[in-house]
Structures are given as structure tokens and as C-alpha cells.
PDB file of N, CA and C in Angstrom:
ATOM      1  N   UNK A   1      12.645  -1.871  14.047  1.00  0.00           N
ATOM      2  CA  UNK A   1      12.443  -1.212  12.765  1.00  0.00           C
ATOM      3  C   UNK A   1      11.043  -0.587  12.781  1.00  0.00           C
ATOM      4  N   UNK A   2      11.198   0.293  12.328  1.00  0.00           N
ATOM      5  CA  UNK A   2       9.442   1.844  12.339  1.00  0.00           C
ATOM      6  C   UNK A   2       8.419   0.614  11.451  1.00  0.00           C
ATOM      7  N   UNK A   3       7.254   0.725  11.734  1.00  0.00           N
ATOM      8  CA  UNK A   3       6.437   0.431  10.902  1.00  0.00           C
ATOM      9  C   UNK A   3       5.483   0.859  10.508  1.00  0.00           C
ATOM     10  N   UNK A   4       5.462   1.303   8.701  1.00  0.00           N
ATOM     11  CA  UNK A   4       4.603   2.466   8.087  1.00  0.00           C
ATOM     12  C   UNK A   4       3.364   1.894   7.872  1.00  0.00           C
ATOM     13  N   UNK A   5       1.693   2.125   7.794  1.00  0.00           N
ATOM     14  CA  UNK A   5       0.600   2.141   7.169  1.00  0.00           C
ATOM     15  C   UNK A   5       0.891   2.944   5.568  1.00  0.00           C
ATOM     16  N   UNK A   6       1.029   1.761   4.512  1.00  0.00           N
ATOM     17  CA  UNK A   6       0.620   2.300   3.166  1.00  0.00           C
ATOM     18  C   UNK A   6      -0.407   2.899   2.486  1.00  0.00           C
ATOM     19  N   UNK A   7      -1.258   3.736   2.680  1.00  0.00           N
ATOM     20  CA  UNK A   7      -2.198   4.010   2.268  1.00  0.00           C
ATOM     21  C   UNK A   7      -2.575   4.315   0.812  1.00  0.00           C
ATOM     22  N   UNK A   8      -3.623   3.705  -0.239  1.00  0.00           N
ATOM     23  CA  UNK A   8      -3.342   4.061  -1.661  1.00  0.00           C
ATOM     24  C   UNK A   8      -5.089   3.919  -1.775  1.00  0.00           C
ATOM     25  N   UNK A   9      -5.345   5.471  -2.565  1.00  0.00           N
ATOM     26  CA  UNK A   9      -6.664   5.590  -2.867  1.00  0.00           C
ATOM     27  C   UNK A   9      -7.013   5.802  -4.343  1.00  0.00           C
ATOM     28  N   UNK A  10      -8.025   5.305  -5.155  1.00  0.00           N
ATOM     29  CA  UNK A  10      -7.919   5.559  -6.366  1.00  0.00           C
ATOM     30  C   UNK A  10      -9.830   5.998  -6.886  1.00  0.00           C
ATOM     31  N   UNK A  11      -9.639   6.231  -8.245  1.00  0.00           N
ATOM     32  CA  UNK A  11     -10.829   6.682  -8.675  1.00  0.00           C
ATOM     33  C   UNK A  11     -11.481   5.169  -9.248  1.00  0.00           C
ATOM     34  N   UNK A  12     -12.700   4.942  -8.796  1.00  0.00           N
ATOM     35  CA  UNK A  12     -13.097   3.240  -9.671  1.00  0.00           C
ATOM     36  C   UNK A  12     -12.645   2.890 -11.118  1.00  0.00           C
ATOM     37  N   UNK A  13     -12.634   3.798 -12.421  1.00  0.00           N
ATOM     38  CA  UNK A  13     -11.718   3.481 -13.641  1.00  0.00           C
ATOM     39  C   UNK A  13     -10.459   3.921 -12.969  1.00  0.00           C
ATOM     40  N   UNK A  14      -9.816   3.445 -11.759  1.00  0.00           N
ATOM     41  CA  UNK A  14      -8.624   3.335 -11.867  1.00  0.00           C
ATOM     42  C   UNK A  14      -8.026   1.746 -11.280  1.00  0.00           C
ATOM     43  N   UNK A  15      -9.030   0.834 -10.669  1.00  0.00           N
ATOM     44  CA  UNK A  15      -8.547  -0.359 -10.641  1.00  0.00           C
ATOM     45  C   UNK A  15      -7.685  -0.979 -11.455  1.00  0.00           C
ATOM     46  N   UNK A  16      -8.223  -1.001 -12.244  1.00  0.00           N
ATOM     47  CA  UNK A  16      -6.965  -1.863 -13.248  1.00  0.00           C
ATOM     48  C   UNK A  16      -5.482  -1.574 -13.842  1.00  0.00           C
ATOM     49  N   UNK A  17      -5.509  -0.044 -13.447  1.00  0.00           N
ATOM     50  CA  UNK A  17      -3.773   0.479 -13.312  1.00  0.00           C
ATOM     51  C   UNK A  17      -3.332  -0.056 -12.001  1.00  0.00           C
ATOM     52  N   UNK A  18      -4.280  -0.017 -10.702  1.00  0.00           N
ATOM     53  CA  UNK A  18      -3.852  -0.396  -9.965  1.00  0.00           C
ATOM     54  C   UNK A  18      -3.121  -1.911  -9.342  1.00  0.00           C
ATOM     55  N   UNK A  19      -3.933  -2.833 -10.144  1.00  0.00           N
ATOM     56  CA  UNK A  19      -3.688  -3.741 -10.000  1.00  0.00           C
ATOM     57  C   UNK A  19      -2.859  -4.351 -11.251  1.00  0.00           C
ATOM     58  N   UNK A  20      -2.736  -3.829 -12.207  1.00  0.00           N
ATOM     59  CA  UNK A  20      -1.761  -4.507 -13.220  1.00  0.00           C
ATOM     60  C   UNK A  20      -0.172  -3.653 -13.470  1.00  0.00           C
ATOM     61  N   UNK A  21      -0.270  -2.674 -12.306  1.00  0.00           N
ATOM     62  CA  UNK A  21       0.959  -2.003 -12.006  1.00  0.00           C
ATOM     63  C   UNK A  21       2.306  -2.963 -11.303  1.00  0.00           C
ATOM     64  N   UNK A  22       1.473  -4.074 -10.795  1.00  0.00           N
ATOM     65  CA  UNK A  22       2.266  -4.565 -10.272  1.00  0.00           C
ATOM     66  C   UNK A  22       2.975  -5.802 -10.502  1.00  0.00           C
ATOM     67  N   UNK A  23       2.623  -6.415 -12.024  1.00  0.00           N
ATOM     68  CA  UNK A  23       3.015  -7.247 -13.489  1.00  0.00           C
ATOM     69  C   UNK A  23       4.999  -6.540 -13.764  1.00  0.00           C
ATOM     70  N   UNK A  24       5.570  -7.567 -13.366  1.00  0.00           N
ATOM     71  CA  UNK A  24       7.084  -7.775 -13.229  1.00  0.00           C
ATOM     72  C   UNK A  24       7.639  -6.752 -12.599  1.00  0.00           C
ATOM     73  N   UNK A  25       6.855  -6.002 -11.484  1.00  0.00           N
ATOM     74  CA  UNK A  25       7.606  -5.250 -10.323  1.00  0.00           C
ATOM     75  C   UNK A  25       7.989  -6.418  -9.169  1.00  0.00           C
ATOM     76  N   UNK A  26       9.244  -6.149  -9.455  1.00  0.00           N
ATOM     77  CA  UNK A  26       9.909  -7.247  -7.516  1.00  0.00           C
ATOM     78  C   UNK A  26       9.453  -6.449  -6.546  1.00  0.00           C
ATOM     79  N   UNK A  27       8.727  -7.216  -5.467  1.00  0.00           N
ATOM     80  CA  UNK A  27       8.372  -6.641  -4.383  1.00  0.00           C
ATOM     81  C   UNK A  27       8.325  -8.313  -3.287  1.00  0.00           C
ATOM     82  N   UNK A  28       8.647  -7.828  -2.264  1.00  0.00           N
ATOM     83  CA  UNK A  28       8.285  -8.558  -0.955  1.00  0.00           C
ATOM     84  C   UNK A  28       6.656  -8.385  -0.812  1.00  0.00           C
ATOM     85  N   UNK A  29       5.865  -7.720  -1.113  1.00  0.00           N
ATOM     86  CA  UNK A  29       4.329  -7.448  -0.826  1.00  0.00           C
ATOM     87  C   UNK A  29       3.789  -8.446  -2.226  1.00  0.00           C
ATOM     88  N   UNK A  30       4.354  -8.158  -3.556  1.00  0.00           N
ATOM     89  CA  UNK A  30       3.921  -9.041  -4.573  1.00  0.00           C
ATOM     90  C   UNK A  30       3.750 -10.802  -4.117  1.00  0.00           C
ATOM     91  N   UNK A  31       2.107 -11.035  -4.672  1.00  0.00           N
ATOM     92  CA  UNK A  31       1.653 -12.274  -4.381  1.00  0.00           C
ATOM     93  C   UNK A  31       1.270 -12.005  -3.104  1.00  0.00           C
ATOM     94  N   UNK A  32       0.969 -11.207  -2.165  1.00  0.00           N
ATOM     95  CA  UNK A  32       0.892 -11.360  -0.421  1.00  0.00           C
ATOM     96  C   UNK A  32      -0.298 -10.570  -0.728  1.00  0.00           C
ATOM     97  N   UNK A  33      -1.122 -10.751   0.270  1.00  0.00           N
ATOM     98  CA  UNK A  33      -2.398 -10.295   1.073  1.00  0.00           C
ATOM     99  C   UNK A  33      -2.355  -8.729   1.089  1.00  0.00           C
ATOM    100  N   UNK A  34      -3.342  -7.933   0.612  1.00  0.00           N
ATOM    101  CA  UNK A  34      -2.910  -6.823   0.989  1.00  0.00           C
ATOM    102  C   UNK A  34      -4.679  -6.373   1.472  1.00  0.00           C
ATOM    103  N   UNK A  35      -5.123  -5.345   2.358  1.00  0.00           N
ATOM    104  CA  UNK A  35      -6.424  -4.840   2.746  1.00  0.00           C
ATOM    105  C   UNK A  35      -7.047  -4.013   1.530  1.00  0.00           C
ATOM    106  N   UNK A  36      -7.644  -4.408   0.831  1.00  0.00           N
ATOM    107  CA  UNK A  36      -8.827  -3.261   0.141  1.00  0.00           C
ATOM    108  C   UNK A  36     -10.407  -3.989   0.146  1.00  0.00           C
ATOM    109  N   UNK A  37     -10.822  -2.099  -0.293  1.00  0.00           N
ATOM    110  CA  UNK A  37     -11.906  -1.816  -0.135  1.00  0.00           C
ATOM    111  C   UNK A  37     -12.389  -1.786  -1.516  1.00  0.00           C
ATOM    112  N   UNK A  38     -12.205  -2.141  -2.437  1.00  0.00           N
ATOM    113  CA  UNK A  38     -12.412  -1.686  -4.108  1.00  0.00           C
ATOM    114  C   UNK A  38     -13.626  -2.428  -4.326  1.00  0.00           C
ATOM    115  N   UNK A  39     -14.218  -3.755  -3.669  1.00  0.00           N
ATOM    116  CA  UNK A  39     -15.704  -4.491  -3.930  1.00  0.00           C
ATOM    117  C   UNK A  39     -16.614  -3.709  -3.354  1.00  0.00           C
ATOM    118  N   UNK A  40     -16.429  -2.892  -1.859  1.00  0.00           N
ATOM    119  CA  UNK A  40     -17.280  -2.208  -1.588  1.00  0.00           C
ATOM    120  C   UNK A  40     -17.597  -0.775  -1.943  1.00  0.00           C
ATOM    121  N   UNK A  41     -16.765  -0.430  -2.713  1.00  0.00           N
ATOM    122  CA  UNK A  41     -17.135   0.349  -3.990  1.00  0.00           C
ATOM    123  C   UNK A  41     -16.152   2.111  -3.088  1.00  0.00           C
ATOM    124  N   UNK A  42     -15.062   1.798  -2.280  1.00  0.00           N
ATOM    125  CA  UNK A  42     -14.254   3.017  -1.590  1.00  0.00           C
ATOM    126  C   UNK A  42     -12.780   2.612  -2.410  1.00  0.00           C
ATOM    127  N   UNK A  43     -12.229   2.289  -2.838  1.00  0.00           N
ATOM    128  CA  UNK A  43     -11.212   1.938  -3.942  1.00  0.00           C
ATOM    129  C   UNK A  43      -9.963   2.381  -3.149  1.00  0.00           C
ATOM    130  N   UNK A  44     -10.058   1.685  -1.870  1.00  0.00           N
ATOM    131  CA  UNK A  44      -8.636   2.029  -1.175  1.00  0.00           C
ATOM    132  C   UNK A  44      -8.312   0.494  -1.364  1.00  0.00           C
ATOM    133  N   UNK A  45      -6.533   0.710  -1.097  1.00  0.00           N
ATOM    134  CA  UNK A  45      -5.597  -0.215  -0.785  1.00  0.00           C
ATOM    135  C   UNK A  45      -4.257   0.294   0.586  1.00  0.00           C
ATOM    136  N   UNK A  46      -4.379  -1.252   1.253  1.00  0.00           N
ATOM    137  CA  UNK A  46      -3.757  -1.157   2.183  1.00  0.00           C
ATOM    138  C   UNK A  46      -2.481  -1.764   2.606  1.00  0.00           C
ATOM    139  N   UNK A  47      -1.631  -1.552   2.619  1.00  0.00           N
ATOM    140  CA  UNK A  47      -0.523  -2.413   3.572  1.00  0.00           C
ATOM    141  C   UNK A  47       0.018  -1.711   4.831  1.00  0.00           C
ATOM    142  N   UNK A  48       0.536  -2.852   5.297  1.00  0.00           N
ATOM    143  CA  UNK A  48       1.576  -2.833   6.392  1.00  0.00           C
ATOM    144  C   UNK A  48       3.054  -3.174   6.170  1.00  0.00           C
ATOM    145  N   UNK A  49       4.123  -2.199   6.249  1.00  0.00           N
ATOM    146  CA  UNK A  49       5.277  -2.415   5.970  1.00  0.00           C
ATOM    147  C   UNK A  49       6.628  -1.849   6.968  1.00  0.00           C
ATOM    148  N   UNK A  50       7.187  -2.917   7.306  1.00  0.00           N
ATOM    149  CA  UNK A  50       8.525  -2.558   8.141  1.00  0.00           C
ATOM    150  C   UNK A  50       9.482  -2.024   6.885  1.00  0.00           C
ATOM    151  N   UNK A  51       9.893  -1.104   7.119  1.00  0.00           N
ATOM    152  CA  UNK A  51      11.019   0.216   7.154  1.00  0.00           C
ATOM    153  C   UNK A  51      11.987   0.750   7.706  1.00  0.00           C
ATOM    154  N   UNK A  52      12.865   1.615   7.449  1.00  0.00           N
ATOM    155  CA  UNK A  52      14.006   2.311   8.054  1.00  0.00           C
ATOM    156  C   UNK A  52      13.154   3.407   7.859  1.00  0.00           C
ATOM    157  N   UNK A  53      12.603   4.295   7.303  1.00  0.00           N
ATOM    158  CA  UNK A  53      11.942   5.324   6.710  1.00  0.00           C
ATOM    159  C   UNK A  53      10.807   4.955   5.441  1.00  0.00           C
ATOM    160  N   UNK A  54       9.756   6.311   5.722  1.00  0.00           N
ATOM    161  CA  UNK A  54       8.721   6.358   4.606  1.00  0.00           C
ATOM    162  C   UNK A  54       8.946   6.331   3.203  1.00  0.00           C
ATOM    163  N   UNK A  55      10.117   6.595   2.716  1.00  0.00           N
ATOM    164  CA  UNK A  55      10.787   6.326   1.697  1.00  0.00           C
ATOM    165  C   UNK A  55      11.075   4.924   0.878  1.00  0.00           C
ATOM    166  N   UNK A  56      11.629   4.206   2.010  1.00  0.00           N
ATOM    167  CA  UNK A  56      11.793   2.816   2.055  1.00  0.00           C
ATOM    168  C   UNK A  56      10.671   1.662   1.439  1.00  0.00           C
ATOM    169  N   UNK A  57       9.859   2.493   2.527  1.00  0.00           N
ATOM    170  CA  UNK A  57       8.193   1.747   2.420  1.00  0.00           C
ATOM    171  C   UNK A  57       7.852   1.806   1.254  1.00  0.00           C
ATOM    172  N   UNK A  58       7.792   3.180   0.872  1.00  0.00           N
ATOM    173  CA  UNK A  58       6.391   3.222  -0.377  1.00  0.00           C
ATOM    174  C   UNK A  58       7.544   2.889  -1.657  1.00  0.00           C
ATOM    175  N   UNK A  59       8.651   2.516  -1.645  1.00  0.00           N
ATOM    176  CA  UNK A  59       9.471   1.635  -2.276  1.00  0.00           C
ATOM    177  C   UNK A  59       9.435   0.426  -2.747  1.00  0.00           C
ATOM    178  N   UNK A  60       8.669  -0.221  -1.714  1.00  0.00           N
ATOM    179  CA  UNK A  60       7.816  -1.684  -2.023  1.00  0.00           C
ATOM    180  C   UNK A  60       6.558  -1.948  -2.880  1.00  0.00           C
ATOM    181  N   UNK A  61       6.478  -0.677  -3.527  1.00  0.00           N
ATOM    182  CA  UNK A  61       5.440  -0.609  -4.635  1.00  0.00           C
ATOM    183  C   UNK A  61       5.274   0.003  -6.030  1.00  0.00           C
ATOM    184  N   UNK A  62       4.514  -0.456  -6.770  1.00  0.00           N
ATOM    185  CA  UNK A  62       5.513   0.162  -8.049  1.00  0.00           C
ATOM    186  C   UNK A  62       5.318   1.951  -8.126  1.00  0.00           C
ATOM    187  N   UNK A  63       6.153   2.122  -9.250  1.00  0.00           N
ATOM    188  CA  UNK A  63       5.748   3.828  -8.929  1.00  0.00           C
ATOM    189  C   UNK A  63       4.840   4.126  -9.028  1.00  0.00           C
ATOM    190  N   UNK A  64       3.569   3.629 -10.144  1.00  0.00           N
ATOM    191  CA  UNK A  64       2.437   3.900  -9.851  1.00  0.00           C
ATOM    192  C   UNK A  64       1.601   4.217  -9.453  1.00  0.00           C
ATOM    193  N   UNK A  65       1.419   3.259  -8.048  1.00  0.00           N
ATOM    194  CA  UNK A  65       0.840   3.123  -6.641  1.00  0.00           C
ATOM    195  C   UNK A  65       1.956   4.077  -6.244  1.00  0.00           C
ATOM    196  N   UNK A  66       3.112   3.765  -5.523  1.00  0.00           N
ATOM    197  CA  UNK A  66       3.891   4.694  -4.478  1.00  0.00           C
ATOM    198  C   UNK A  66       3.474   6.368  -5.063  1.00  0.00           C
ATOM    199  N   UNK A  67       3.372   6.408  -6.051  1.00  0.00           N
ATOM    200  CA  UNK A  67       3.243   8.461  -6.639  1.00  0.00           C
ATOM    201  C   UNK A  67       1.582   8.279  -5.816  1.00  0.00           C
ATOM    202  N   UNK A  68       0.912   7.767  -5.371  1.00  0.00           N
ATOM    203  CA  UNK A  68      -0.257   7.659  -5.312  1.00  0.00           C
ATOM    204  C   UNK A  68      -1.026   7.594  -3.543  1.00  0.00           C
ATOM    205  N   UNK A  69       0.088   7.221  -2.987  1.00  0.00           N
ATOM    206  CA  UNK A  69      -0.029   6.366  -1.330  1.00  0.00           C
ATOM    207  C   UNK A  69       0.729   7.304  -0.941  1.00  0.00           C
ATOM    208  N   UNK A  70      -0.094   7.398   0.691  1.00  0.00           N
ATOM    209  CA  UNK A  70       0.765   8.089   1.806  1.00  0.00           C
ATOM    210  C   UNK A  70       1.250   6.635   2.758  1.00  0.00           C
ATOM    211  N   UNK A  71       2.465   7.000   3.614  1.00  0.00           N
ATOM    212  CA  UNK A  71       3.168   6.255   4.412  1.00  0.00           C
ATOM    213  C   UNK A  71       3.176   6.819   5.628  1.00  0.00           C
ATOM    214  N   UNK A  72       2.338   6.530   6.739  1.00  0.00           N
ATOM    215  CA  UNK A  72       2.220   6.727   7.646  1.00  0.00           C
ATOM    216  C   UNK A  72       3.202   5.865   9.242  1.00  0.00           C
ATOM    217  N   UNK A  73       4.050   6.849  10.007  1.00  0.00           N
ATOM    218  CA  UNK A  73       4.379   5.308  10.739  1.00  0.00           C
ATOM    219  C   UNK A  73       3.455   5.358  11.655  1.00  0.00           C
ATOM    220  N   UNK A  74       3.697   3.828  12.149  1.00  0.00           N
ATOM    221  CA  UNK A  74       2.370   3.226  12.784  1.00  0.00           C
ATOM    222  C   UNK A  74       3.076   2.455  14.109  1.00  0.00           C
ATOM    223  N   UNK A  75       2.322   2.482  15.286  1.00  0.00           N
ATOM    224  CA  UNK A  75       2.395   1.543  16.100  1.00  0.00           C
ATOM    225  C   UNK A  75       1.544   1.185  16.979  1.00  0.00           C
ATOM    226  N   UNK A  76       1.564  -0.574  17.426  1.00  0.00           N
ATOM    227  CA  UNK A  76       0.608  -0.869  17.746  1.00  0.00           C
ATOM    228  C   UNK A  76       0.335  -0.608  19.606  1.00  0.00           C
ATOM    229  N   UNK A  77      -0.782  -0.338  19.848  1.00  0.00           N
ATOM    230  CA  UNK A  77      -1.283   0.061  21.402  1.00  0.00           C
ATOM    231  C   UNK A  77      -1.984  -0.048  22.343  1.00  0.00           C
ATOM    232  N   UNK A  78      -2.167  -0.622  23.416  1.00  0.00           N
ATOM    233  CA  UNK A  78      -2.947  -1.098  24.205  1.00  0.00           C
ATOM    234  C   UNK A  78      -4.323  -0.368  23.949  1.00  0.00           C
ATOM    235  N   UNK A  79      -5.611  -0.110  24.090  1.00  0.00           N
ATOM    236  CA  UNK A  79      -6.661   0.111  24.111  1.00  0.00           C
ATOM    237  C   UNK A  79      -7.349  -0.156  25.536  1.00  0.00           C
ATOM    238  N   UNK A  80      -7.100   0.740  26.471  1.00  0.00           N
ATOM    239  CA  UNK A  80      -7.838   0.340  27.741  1.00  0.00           C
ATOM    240  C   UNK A  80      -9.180   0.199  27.477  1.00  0.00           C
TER     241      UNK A  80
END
């Protein structure tokens, strides 16, 4: 299965849509770990999500965030 990079960037008065967007949305990502940058003052959010398609992915978030995030697929690669 493809696996997308979620990418979601916001303006600093936009934390708190961001994070209370996700108050009685079902998600597999809800309650789980996700990467941001919002303490160090760059107001990104990150996941990692297995998919059939980019569609799929940014599905796992509420519309909020998904109208907001690009879905990148991703895979991982040796680094000589």
C-alpha cells in the first residue's frame, strides 16, 4: 500500500481551529502522535499515512485540516 506525507500549514491564530477540528471526527490518526512545529513558532503539522491514493489519505482528517494539507507519496530509501 503507497504511503502519503500529510502535510498541513497554518497561520499562528490558526492553532486552535487546528487542533479543535478534530473534537468528534473518527479518525485512525485521532489520539496518535502526530509531528509539529507550532511551539517553535513554523505552525506545521505532520503525518504519515498508508493509502490506496491521496484522496484516501487526506480523508483521515477532518475537512478542515484536509482543505488545508498536501498529500505527498512517500517512500523510504537507502542514503549511501
Amino acid at each position: 500500500m503507497p504511503t502519503f506525507l500529510l502535510s498541513h500549514h497554518h497561520r499562528p491564530d490558526e492553532c486552535r481551529f487546528a487542533f479543535a477540528a478534530w473534537r468528534g471526527f473518527p479518525s485512525p490518526l485521532r489520539r496518535a502522535a502526530a509531528t509539529c512545529s507550532c511551539r517553535s513558532g513554523d505552525h506545521g503539522l505532520w503525518w504519515t499515512v498508508q493509502a490506496p491514493d491521496p484522496e484516501t489519505a487526506l480523508s483521515h482528517l477532518p475537512d478542515y485540516l484536509a482543505a488545508r494539507t498536501s498529500a505527498a507519496q512517500v517512500q523510504e530509501v537507502p542514503i549511501p
